[in-house]
Each structure stands twice: as C-alpha cells, then as structure tokens.
C-alpha atoms as a PDB file:
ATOM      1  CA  UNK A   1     174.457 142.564 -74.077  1.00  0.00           C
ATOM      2  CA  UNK A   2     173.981 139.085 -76.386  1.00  0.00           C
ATOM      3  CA  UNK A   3     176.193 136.776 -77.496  1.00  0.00           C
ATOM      4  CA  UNK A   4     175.976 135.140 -80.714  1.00  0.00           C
ATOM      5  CA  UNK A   5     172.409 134.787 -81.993  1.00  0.00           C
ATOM      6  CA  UNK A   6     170.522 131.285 -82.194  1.00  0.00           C
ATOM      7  CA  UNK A   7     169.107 130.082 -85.526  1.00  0.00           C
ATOM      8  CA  UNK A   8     165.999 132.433 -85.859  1.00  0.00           C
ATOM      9  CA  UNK A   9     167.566 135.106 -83.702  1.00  0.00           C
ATOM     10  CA  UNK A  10     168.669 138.662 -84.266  1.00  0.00           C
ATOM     11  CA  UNK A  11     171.073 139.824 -86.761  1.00  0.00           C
ATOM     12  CA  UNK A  12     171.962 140.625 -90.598  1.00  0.00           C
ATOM     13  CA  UNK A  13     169.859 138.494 -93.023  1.00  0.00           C
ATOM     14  CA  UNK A  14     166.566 138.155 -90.456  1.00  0.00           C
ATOM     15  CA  UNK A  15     163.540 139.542 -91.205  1.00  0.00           C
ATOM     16  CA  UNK A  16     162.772 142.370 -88.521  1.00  0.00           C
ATOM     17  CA  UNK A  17     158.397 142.396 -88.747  1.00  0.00           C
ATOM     18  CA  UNK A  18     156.589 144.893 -86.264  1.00  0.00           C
ATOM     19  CA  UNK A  19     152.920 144.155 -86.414  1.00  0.00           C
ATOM     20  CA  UNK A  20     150.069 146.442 -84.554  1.00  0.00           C
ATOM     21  CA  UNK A  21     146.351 144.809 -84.286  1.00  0.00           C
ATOM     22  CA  UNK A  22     143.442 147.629 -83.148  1.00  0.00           C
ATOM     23  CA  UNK A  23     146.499 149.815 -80.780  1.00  0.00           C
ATOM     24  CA  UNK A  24     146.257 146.993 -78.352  1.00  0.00           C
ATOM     25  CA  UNK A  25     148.316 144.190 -79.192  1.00  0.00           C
ATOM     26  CA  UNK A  26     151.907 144.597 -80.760  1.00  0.00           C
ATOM     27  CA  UNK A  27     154.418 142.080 -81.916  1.00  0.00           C
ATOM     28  CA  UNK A  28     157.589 142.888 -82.751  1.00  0.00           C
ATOM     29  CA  UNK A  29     160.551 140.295 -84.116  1.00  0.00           C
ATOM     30  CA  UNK A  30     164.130 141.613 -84.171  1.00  0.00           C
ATOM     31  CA  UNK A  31     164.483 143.022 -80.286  1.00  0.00           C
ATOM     32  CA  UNK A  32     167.769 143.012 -79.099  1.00  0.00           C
ATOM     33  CA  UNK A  33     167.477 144.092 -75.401  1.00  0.00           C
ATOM     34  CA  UNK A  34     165.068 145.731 -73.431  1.00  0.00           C
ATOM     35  CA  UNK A  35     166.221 148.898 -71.682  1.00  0.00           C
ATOM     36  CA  UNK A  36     163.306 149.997 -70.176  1.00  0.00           C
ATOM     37  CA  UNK A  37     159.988 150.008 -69.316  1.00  0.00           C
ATOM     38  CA  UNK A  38     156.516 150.882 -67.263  1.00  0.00           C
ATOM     39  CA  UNK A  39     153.215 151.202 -67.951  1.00  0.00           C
ATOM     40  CA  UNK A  40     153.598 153.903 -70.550  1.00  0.00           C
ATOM     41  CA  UNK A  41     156.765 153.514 -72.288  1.00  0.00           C
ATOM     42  CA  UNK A  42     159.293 150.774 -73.757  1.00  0.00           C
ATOM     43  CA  UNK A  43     162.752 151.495 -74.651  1.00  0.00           C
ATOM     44  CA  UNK A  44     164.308 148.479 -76.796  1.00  0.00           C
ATOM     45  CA  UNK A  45     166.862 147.792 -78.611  1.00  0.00           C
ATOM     46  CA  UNK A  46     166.157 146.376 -82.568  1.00  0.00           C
ATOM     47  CA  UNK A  47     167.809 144.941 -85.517  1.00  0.00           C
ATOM     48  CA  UNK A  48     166.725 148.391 -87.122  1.00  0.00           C
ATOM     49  CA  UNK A  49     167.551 150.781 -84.511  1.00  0.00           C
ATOM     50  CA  UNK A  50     166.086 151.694 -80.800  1.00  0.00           C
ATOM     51  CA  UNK A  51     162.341 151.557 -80.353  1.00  0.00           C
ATOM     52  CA  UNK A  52     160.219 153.808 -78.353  1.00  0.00           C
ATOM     53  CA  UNK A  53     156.877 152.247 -77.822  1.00  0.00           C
ATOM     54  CA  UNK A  54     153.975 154.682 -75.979  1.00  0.00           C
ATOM     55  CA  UNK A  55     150.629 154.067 -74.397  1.00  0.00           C
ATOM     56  CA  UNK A  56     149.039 153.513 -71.535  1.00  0.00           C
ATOM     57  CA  UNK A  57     148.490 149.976 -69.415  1.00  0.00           C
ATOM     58  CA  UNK A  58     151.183 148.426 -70.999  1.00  0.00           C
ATOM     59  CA  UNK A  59     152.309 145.071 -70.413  1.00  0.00           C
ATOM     60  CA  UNK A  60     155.135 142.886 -72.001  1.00  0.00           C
ATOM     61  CA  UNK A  61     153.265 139.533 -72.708  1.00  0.00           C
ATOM     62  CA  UNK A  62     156.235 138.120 -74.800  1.00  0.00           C
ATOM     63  CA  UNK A  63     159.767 138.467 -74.375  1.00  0.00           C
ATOM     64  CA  UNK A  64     162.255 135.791 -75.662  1.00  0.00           C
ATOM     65  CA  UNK A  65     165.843 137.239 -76.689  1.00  0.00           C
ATOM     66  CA  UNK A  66     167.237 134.229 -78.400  1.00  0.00           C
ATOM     67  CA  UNK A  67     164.680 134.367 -80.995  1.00  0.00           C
ATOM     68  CA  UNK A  68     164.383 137.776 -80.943  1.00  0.00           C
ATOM     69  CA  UNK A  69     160.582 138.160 -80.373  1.00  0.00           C
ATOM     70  CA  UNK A  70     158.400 140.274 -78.107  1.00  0.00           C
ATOM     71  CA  UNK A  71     154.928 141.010 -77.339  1.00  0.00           C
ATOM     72  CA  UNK A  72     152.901 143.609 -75.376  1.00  0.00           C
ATOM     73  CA  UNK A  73     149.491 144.209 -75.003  1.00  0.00           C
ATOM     74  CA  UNK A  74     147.863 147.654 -73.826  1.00  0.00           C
ATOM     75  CA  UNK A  75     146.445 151.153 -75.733  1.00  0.00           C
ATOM     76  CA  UNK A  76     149.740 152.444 -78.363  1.00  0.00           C
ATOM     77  CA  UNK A  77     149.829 155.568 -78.915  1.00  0.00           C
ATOM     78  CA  UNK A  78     153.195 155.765 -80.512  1.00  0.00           C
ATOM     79  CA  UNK A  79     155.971 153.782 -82.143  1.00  0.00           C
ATOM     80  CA  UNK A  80     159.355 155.696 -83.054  1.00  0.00           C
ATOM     81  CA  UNK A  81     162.774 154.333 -83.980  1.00  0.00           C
ATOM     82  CA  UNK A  82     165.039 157.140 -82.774  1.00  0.00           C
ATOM     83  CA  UNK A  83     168.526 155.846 -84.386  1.00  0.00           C
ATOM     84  CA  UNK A  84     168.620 155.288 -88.009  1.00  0.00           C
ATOM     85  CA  UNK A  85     169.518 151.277 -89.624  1.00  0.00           C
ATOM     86  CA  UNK A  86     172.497 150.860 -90.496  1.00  0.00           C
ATOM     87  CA  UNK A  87     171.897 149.207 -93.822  1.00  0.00           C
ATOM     88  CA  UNK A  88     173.186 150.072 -97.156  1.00  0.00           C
ATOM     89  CA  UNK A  89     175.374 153.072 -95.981  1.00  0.00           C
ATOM     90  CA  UNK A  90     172.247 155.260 -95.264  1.00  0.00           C
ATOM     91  CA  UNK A  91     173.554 156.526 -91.925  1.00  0.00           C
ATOM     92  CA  UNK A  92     177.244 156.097 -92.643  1.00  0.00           C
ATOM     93  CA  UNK A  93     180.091 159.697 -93.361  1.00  0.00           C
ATOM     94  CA  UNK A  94     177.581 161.653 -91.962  1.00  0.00           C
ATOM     95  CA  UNK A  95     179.479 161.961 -88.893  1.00  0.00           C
ATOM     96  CA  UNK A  96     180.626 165.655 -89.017  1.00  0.00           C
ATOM     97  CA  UNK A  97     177.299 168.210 -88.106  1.00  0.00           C
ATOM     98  CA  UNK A  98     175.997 170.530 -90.887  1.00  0.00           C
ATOM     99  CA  UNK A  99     178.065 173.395 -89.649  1.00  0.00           C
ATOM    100  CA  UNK A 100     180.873 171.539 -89.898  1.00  0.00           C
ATOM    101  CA  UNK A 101     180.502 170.789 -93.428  1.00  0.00           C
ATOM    102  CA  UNK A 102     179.382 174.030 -93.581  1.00  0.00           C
ATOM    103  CA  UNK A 103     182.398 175.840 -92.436  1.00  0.00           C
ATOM    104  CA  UNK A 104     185.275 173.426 -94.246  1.00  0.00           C
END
C-alpha cells in the first residue's frame, strides 16, 4: 500500500505511541493505512498490528501516512489490535493449530 517510509515514518526502529485524553481525543503514531471507517469504527493498519478503534461520532482529524500519524476525535469505547507484532519471534512457528500439534 506504501512505498518506502520518509524520515519519521513507519517501520522497524520508530516508536509506535497511541495516546487517549478523556475517550475523546486519540492520537496514534505508527498507522500504516486506513482500511476503513464511519462514525463508529476504524480499521487501520499499524507498525504493531491492525487497530480496531470503537465509539460513537467519530471523526479522523489527522491523517498523514508519510509520517505515520493520525488523529480522531469523538466518544472511544474500544481500542483492540487484532493481529499480534511481529517483534522478537512472539508470533513466529506457531503456524500449525493446536490440534495439529496435538495430533503429530
């Protein structure tokens, strides 16, 4: 979706910072893409995995993909990162399911 990253952009060695004032104003640094959103929910794309953000009247104030940084303003409710980092081999030969290893 990006090509290389500008100084101060996204990638190994920046420092990925999500900061949430009084559930209304949220800035994130380390956003990749942007693969959806409304009023309730934002799917993006992080240095540290995919981002679910939830609320209700939300609005993207911020959103600058060569430096990596976005903003959004509105009531959050929720904040999930659905795929693990990939940092340190915490995610990595755990590719077969349990029953897999189960059954070898």
């Amino acid at each position: 979706m990006l090509g290389m990253p500008g100084p101060g952009a996204a990638g190994p060695g920046r420092e990925h910072m999500l900061q949430i004032v009084n559930r209304e104003h949220l800035t994130l640094q380390g956003v990749q893409s942007v693969e959806s959103f409304d009023d309730k929910e934002i799917l993006m794309e992080t240095d540290m995995g995919t981002l679910t953000l939830r609320g209700e009247d939300l609005h993207i104030k911020q959103l600058d993909l060569d430096t990596g940084r976005f903003a959004v303003e509105g009531f959050i409710s929720s904040c999930v990162y659905s795929t693990p980092r990939n940092r340190g081999g915490r995610t990595g030969g755990k590719t077969r399911s349990f029953l897999e290893r189960l059954l070898r």
